[in-house]
Protein backbone atom coordinates (compact mmCIF):
# COMPACT_ATOMS: atom_id res chain seq x y z
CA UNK A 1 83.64 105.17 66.13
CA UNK A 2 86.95 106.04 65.20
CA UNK A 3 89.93 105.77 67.38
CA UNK A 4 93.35 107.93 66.42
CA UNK A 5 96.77 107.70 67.89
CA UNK A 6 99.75 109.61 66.67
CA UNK A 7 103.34 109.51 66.95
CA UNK A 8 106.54 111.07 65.93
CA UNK A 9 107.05 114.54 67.37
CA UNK A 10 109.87 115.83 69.05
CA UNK A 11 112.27 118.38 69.06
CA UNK A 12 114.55 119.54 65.70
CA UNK A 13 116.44 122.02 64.72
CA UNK A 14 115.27 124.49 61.74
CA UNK A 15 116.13 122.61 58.31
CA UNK A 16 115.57 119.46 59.87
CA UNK A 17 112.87 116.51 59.57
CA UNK A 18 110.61 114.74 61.60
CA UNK A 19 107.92 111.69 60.17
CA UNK A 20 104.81 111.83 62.17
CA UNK A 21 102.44 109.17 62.20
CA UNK A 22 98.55 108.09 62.54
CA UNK A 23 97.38 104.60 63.20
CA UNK A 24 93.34 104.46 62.92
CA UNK A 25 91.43 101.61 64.25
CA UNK A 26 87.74 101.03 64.80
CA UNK A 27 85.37 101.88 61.81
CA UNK A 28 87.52 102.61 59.34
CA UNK A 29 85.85 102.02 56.67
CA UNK A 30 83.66 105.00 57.04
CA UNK A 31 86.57 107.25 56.67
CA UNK A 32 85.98 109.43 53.56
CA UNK A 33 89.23 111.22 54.22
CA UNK A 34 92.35 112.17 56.99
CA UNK A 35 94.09 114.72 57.78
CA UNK A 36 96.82 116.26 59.57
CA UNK A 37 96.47 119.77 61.59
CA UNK A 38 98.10 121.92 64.09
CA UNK A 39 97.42 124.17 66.75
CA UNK A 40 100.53 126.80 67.58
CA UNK A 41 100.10 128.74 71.17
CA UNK A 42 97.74 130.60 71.33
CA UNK A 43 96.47 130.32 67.34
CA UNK A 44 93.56 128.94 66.26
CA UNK A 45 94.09 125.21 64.74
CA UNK A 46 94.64 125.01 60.94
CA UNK A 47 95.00 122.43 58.30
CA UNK A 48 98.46 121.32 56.82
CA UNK A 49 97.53 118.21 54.42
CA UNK A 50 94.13 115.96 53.26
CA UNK A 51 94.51 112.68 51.75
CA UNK A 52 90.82 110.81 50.40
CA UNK A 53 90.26 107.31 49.90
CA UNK A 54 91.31 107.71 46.47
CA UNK A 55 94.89 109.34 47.49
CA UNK A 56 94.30 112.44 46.44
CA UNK A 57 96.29 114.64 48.40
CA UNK A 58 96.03 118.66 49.50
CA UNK A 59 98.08 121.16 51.13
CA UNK A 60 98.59 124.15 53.23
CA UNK A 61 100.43 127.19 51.08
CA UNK A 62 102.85 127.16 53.82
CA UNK A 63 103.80 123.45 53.58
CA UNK A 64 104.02 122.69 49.82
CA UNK A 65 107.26 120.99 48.39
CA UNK A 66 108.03 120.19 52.34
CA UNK A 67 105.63 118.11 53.91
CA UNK A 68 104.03 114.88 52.18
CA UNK A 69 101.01 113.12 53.52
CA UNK A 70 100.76 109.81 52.42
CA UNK A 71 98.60 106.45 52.88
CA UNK A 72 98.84 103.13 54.21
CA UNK A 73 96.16 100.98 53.79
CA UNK A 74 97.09 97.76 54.83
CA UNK A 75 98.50 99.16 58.11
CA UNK A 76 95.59 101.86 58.29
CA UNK A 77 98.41 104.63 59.27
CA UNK A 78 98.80 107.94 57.35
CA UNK A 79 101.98 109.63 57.64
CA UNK A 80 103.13 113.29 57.81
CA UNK A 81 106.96 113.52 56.35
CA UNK A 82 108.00 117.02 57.02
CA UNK A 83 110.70 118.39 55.57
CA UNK A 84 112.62 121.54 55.93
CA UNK A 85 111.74 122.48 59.01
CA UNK A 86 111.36 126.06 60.13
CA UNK A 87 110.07 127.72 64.15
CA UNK A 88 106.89 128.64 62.70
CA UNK A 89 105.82 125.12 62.40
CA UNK A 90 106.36 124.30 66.13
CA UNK A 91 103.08 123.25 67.03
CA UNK A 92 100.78 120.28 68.18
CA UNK A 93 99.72 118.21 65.28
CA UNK A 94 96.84 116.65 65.02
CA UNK A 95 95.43 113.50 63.40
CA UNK A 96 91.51 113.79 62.20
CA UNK A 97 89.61 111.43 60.44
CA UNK A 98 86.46 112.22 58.52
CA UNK A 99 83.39 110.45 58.19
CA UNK A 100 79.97 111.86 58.98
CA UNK A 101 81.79 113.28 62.48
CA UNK A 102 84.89 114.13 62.38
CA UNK A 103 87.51 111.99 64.85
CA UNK A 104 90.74 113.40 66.51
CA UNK A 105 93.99 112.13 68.17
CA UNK A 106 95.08 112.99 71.20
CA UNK A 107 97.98 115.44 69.16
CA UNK A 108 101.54 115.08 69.44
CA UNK A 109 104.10 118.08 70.06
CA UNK A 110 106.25 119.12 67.17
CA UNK A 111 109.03 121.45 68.51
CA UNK A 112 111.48 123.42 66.46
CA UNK A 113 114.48 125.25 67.76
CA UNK A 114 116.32 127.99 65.75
């Protein structure tokens, strides 16, 4: 078992930033990778950024050059600096962790105004 719990969201304005963040407890060391998604109203939930053990890192098209996932291992968090902001990404974000199941936070509301 894997427990997630994220932080961070809140309201911006458009060119703005916001730092979201993922502390994972429990078995941890089963993770094979985390990453962050999002669910906007009434769209289907889609990936924005993968890190792996190793900290190799992927991205949504639609994110690159503004959002950087990145890795703490000694504090088991993974972070979501985003950058840039725009409406479009106004969503719930969501933490998931991978092993053989896949584990999610409870999601934390990213808002921004225009």
């Amino acid at each position: 078992q894997v427990q997630l719990v994220e932080s961070g969201g809140g309201l911006v304005q458009a060119g703005g930033s916001l730092r979201l963040s993922c502390v994972a407890s429990g078995s941890i060391f089963r993770i094979n990778a985390m990453s962050w998604y999002r669910q906007a109203p009434g769209k289907q939930r889609e990936l924005v950024a993968t890190i792996g053990r190793s900290g190799t890192t992927s991205y949504a098209d639609s994110v690159k050059g503004r959002f950087t996932i990145s890795m703490d291992n000694a504090k088991n968090t993974v972070d979501l600096q985003m950058n840039s902001l725009k409406p479009e990404n106004t969503a719930v974000y969501y933490c998931n962790a991978e092993t053989n199941f896949n584990y999610w936070g409870q999601g934390t509301q990213v808002t921004v105004s225009s």
